[in-house]
C-alpha atoms as a PDB file:
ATOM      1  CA  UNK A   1     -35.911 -44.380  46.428  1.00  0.00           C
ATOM      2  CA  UNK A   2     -38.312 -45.012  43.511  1.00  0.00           C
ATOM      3  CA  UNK A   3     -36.715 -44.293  39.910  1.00  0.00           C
ATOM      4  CA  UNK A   4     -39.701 -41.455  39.322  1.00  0.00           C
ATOM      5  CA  UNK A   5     -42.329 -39.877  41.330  1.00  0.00           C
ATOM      6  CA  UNK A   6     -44.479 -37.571  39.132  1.00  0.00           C
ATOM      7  CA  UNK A   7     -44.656 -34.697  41.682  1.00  0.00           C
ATOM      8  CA  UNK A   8     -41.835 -33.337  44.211  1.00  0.00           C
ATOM      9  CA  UNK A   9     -42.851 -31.181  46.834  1.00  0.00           C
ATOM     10  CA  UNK A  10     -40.612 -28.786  48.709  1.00  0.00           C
ATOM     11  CA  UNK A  11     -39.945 -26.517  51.677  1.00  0.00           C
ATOM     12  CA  UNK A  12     -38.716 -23.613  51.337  1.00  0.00           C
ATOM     13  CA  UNK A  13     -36.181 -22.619  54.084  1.00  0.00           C
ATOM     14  CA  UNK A  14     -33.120 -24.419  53.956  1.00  0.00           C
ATOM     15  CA  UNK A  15     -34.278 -26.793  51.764  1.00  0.00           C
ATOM     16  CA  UNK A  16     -34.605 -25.242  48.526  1.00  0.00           C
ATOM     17  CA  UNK A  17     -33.353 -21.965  49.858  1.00  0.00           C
ATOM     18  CA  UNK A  18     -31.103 -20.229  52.449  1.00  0.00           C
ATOM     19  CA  UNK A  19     -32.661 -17.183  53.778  1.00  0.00           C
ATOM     20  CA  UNK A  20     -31.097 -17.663  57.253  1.00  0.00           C
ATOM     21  CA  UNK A  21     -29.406 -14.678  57.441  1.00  0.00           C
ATOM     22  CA  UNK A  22     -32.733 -12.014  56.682  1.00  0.00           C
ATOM     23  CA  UNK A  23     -34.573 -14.283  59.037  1.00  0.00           C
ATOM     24  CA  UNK A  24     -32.080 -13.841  61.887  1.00  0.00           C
ATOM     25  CA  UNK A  25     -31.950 -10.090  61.250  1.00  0.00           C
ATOM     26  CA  UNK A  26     -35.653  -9.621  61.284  1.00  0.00           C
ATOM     27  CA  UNK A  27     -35.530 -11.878  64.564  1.00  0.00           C
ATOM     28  CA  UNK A  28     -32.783  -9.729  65.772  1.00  0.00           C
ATOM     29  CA  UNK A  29     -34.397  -6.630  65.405  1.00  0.00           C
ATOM     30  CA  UNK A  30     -37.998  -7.488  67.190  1.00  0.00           C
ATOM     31  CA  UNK A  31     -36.076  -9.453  70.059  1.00  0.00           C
ATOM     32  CA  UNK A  32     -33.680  -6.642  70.876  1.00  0.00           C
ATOM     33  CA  UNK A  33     -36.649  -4.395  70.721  1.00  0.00           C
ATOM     34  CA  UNK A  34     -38.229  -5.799  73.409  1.00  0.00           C
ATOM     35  CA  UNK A  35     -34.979  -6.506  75.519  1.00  0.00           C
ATOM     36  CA  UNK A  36     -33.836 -10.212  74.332  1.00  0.00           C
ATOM     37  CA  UNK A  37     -30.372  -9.702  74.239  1.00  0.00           C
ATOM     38  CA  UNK A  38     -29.063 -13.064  75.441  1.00  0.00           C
ATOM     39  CA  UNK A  39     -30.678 -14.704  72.218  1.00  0.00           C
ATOM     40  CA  UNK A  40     -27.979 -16.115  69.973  1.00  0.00           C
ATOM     41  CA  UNK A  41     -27.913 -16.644  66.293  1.00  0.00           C
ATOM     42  CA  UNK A  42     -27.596 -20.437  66.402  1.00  0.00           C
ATOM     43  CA  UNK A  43     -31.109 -20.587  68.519  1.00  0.00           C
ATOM     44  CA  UNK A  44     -32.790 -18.548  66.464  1.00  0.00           C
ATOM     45  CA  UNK A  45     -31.702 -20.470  62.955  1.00  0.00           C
ATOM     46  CA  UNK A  46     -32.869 -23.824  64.957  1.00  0.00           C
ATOM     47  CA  UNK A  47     -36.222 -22.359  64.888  1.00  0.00           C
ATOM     48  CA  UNK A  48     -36.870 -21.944  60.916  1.00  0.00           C
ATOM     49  CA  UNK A  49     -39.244 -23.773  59.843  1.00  0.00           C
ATOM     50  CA  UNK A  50     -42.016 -23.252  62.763  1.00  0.00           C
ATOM     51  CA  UNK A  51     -44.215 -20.868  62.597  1.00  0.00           C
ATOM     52  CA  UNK A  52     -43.172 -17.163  63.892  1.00  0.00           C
ATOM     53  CA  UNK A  53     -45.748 -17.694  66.984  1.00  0.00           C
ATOM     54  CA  UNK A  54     -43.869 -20.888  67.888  1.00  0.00           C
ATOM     55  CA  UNK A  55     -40.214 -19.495  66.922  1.00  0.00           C
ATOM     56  CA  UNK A  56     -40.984 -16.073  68.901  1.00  0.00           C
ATOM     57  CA  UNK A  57     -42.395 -18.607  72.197  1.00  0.00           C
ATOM     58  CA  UNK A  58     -39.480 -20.853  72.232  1.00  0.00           C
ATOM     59  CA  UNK A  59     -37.005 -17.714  71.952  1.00  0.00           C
ATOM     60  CA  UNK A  60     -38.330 -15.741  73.838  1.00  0.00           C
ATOM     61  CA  UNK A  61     -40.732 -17.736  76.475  1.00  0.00           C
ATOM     62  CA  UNK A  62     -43.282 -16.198  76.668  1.00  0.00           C
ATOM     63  CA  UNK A  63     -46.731 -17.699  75.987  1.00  0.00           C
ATOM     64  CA  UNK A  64     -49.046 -14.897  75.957  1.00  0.00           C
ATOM     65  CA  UNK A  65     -50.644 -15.144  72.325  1.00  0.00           C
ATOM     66  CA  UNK A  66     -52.052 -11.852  72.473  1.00  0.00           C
ATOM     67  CA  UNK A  67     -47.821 -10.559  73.173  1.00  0.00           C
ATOM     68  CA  UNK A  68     -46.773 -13.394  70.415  1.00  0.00           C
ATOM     69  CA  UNK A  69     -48.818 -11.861  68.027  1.00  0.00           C
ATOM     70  CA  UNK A  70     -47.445  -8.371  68.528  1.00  0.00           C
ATOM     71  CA  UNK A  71     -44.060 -10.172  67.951  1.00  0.00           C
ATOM     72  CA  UNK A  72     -45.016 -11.852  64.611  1.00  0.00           C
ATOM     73  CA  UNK A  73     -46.599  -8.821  63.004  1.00  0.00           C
ATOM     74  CA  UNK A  74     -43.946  -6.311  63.679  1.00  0.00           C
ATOM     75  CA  UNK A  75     -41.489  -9.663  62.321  1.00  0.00           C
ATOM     76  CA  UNK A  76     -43.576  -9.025  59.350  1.00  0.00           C
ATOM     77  CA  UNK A  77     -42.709  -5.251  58.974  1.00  0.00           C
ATOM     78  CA  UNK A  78     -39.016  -6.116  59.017  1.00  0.00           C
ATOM     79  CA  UNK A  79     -39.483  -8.821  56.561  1.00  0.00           C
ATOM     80  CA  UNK A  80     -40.590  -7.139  54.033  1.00  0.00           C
ATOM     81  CA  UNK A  81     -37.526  -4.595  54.624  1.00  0.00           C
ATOM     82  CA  UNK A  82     -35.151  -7.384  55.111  1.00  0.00           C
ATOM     83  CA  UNK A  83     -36.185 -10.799  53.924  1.00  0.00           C
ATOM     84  CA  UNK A  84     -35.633 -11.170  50.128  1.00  0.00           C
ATOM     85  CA  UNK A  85     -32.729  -9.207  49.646  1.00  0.00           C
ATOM     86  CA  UNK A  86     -31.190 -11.860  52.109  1.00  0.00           C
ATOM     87  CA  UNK A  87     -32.349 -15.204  50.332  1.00  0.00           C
ATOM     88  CA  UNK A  88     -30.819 -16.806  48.005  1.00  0.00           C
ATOM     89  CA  UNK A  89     -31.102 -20.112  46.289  1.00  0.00           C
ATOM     90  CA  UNK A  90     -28.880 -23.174  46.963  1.00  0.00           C
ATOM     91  CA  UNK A  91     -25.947 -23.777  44.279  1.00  0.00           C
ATOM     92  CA  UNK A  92     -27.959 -26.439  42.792  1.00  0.00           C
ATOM     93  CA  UNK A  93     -31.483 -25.394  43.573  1.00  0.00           C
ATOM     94  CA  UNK A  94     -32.215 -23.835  39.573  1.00  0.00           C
ATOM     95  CA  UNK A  95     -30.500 -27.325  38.244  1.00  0.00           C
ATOM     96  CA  UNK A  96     -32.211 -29.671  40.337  1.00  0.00           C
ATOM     97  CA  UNK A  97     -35.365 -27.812  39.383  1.00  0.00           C
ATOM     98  CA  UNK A  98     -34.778 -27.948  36.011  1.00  0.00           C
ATOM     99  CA  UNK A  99     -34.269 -31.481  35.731  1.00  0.00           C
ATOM    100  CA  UNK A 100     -37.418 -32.737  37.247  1.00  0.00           C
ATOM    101  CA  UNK A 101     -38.827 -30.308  34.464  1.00  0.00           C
ATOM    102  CA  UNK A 102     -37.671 -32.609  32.195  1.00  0.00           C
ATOM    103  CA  UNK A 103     -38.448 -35.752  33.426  1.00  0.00           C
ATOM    104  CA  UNK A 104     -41.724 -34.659  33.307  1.00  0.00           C
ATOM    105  CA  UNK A 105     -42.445 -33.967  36.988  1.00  0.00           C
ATOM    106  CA  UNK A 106     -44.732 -31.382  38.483  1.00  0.00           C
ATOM    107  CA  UNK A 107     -43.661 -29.310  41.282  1.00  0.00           C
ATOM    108  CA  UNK A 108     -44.825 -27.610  43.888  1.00  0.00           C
ATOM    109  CA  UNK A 109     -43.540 -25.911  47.239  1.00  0.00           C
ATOM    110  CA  UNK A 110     -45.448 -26.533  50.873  1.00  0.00           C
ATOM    111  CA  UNK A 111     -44.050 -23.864  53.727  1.00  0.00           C
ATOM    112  CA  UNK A 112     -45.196 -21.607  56.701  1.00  0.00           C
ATOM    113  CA  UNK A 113     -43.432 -19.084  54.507  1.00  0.00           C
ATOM    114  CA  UNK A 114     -46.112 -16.597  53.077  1.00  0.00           C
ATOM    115  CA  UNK A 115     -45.992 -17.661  49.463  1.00  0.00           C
ATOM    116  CA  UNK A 116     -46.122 -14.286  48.574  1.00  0.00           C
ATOM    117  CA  UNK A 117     -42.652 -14.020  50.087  1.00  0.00           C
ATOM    118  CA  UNK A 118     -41.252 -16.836  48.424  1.00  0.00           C
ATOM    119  CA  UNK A 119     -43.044 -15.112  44.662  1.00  0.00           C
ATOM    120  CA  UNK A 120     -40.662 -11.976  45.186  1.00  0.00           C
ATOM    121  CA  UNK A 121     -37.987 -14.168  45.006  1.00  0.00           C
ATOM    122  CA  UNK A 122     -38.754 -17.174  42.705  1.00  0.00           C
ATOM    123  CA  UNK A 123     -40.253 -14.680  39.872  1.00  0.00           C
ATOM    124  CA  UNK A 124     -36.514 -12.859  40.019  1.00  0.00           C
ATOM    125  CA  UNK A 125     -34.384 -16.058  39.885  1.00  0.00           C
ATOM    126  CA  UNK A 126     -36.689 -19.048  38.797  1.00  0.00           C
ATOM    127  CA  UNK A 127     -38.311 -19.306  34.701  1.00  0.00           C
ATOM    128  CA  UNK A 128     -41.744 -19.073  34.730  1.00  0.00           C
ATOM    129  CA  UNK A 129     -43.675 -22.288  34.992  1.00  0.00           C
ATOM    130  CA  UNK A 130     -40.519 -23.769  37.283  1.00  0.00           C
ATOM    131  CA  UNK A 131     -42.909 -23.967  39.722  1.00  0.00           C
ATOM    132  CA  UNK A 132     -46.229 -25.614  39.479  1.00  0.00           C
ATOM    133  CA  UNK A 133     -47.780 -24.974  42.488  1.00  0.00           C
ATOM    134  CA  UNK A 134     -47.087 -22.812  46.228  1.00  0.00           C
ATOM    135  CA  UNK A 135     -48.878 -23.240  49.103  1.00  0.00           C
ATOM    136  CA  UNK A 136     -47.327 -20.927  51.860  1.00  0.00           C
ATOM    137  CA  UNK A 137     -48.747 -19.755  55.781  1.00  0.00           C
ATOM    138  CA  UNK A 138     -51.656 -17.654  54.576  1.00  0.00           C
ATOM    139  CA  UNK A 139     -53.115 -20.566  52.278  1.00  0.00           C
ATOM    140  CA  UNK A 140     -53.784 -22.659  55.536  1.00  0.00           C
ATOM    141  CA  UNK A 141     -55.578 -23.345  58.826  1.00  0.00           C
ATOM    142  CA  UNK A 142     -53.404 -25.243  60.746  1.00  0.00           C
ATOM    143  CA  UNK A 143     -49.690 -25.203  59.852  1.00  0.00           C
ATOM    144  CA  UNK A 144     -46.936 -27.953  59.748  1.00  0.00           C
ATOM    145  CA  UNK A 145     -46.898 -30.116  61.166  1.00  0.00           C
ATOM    146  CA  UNK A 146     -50.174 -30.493  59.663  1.00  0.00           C
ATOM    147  CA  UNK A 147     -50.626 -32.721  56.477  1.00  0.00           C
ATOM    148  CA  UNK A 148     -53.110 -29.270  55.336  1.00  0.00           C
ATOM    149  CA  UNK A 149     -50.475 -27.923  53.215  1.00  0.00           C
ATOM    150  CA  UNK A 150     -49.420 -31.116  51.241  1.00  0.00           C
ATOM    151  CA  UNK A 151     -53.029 -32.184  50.728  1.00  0.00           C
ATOM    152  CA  UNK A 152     -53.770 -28.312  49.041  1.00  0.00           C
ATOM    153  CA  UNK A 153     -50.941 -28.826  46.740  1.00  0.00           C
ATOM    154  CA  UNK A 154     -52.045 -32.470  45.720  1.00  0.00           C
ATOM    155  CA  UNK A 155     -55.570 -31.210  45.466  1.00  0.00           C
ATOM    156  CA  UNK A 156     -54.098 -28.038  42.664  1.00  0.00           C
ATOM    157  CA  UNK A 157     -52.207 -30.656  40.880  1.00  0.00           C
ATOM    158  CA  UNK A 158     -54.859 -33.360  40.615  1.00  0.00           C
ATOM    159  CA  UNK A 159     -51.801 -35.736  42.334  1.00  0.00           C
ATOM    160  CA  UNK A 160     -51.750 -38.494  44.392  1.00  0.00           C
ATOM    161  CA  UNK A 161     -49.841 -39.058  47.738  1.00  0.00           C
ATOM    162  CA  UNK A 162     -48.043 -42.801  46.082  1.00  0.00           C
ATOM    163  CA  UNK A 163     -46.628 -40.625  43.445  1.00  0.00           C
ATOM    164  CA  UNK A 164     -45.850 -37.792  45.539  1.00  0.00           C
ATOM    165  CA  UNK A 165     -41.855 -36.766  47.578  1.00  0.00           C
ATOM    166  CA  UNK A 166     -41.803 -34.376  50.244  1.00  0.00           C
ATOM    167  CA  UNK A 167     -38.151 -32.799  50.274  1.00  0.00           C
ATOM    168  CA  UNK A 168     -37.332 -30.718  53.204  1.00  0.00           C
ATOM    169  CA  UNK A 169     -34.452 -30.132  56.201  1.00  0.00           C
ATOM    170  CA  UNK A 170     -36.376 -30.336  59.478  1.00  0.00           C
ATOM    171  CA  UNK A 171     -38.543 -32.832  61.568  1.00  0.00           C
ATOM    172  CA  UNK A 172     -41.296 -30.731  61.029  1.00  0.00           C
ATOM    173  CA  UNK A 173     -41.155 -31.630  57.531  1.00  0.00           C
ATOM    174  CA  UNK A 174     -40.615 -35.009  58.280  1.00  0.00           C
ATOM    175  CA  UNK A 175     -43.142 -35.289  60.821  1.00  0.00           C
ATOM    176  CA  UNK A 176     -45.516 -33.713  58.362  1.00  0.00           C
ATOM    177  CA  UNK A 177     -44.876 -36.120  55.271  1.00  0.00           C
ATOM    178  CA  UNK A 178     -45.532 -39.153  57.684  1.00  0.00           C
ATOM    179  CA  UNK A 179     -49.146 -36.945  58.642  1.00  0.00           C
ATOM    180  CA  UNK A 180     -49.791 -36.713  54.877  1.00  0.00           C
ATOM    181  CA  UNK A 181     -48.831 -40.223  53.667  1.00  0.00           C
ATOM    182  CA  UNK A 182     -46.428 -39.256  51.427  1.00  0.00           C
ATOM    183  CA  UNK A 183     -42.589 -40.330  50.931  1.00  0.00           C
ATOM    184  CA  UNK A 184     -39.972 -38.282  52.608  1.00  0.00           C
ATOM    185  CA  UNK A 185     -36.533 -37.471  51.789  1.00  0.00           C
ATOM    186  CA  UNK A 186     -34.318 -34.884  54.051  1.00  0.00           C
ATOM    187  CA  UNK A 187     -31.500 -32.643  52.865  1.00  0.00           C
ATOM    188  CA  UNK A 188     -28.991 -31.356  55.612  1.00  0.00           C
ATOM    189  CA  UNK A 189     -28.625 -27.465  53.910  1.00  0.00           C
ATOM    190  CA  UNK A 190     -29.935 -26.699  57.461  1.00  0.00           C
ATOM    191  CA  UNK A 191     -29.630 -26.641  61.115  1.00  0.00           C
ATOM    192  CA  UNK A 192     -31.144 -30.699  61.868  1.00  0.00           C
ATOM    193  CA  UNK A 193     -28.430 -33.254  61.902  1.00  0.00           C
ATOM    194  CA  UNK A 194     -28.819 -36.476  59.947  1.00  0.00           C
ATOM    195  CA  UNK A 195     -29.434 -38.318  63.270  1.00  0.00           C
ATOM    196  CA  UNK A 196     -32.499 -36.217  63.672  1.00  0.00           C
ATOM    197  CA  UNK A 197     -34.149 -36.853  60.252  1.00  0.00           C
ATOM    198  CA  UNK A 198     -33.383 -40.695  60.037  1.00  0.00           C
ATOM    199  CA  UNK A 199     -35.635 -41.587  63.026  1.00  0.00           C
ATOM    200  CA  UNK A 200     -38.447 -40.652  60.790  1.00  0.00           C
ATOM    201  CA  UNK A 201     -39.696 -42.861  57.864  1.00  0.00           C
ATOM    202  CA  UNK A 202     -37.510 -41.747  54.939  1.00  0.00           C
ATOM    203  CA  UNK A 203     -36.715 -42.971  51.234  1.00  0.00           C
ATOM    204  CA  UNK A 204     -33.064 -41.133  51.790  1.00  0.00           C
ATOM    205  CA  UNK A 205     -31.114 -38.057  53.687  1.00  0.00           C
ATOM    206  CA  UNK A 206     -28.773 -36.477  51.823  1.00  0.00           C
ATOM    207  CA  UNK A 207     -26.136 -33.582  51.735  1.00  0.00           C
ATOM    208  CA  UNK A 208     -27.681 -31.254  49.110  1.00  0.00           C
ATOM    209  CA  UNK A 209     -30.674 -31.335  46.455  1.00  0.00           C
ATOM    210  CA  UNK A 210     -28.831 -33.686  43.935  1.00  0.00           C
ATOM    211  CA  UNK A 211     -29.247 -36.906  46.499  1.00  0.00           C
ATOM    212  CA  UNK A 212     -33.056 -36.568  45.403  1.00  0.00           C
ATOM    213  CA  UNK A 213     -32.424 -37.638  41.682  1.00  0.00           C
END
């Protein structure tokens, strides 16, 4: 890994974050709804990181957008019941943070999570100005494992892609670093195994956060 990149962009979901357990309730709730008992919780925390069309189509199988739609939205309903109030930050999520503060580093967050869903958490647990820039599911066309996101948040912070990390837990994150051109680095707080991320081009994979410095 270089010594210094001068911008580190994250995901959100098991990367910097572990809001498994509001996602699987809010899953839990529209699935049973609609008669998806057999779902368990292991499938549905292998989906984070897709988008709730995608997540709800693998879980579920149906492909009707019109139904998938119906799915996401009333996802959305319980989310905003139950999604912050289960999230919580990784042990060393506010350290890590901190530290590329002080080396200087701008920082910025790229996920299919609606950045305003990630604000009602960050502004509670994170110093203002921790974060430089967030691009979440409603700033986008076309979600990861399109390179849109990545090139937004370069774009807000006047960056370029040699200088630039892309942390995150899944191949979709992987898969979209390698779209953007940027440097990846995986962290295993999630549900995809080392063996997973290292077929992808990588500058490391490592346990937690604290690998990246």
């Amino acid at each position: 890994m270089k010594n210094l990149y001068n911008v580190y962009l994250f995901d959100f979901d098991y990367t910097l974050a572990d809001s498994s357990q509001g996602i699987v309730t809010c899953f839990r709730h529209v699935l049973n709804r609609y008669g998806y008992w057999n779902v368990d919780d292991f499938a549905i925390k292998r989906t984070i990181g897709k988008t709730l069309i995608e997540s709800f189509s693998i879980l579920s199988g149906i492909t009707d957008a019109g139904t998938l739609e119906i799915y996401r939205k009333e996802y959305v309903k319980e989310a905003d019941k139950y999604m912050t109030v289960n999230t919580r930050l990784f042990p060393e999520t506010t350290e890590i943070l901190a530290e590329l503060k002080t080396r200087g580093a701008k920082i910025g967050i790229v996920s299919t999570k609606f950045r305003y869903r990630i604000l009602e958490l960050l502004e509670h647990v994170l110093p203002e100005g921790a974060i430089d820039v967030i691009v979440g599911g409603e700033d986008v066309q076309v979600p990861k494992p399109s390179p849109e996101g990545i090139f937004f948040a370069l774009k807000e912070l006047n960056a370029e892609k040699t200088s630039t990390l892309y942390i995150g837990d899944s191949t979709v994150d992987a898969e979209t670093a390698r779209a953007a051109g940027v440097d990846f680095a995986g962290v295993l707080h999630g549900m995809t195994t080392r063996e997973e991320l290292i077929v992808y081009p990588n500058v490391g994979i490592y346990p937690d956060l604290r690998g990246i410095l």
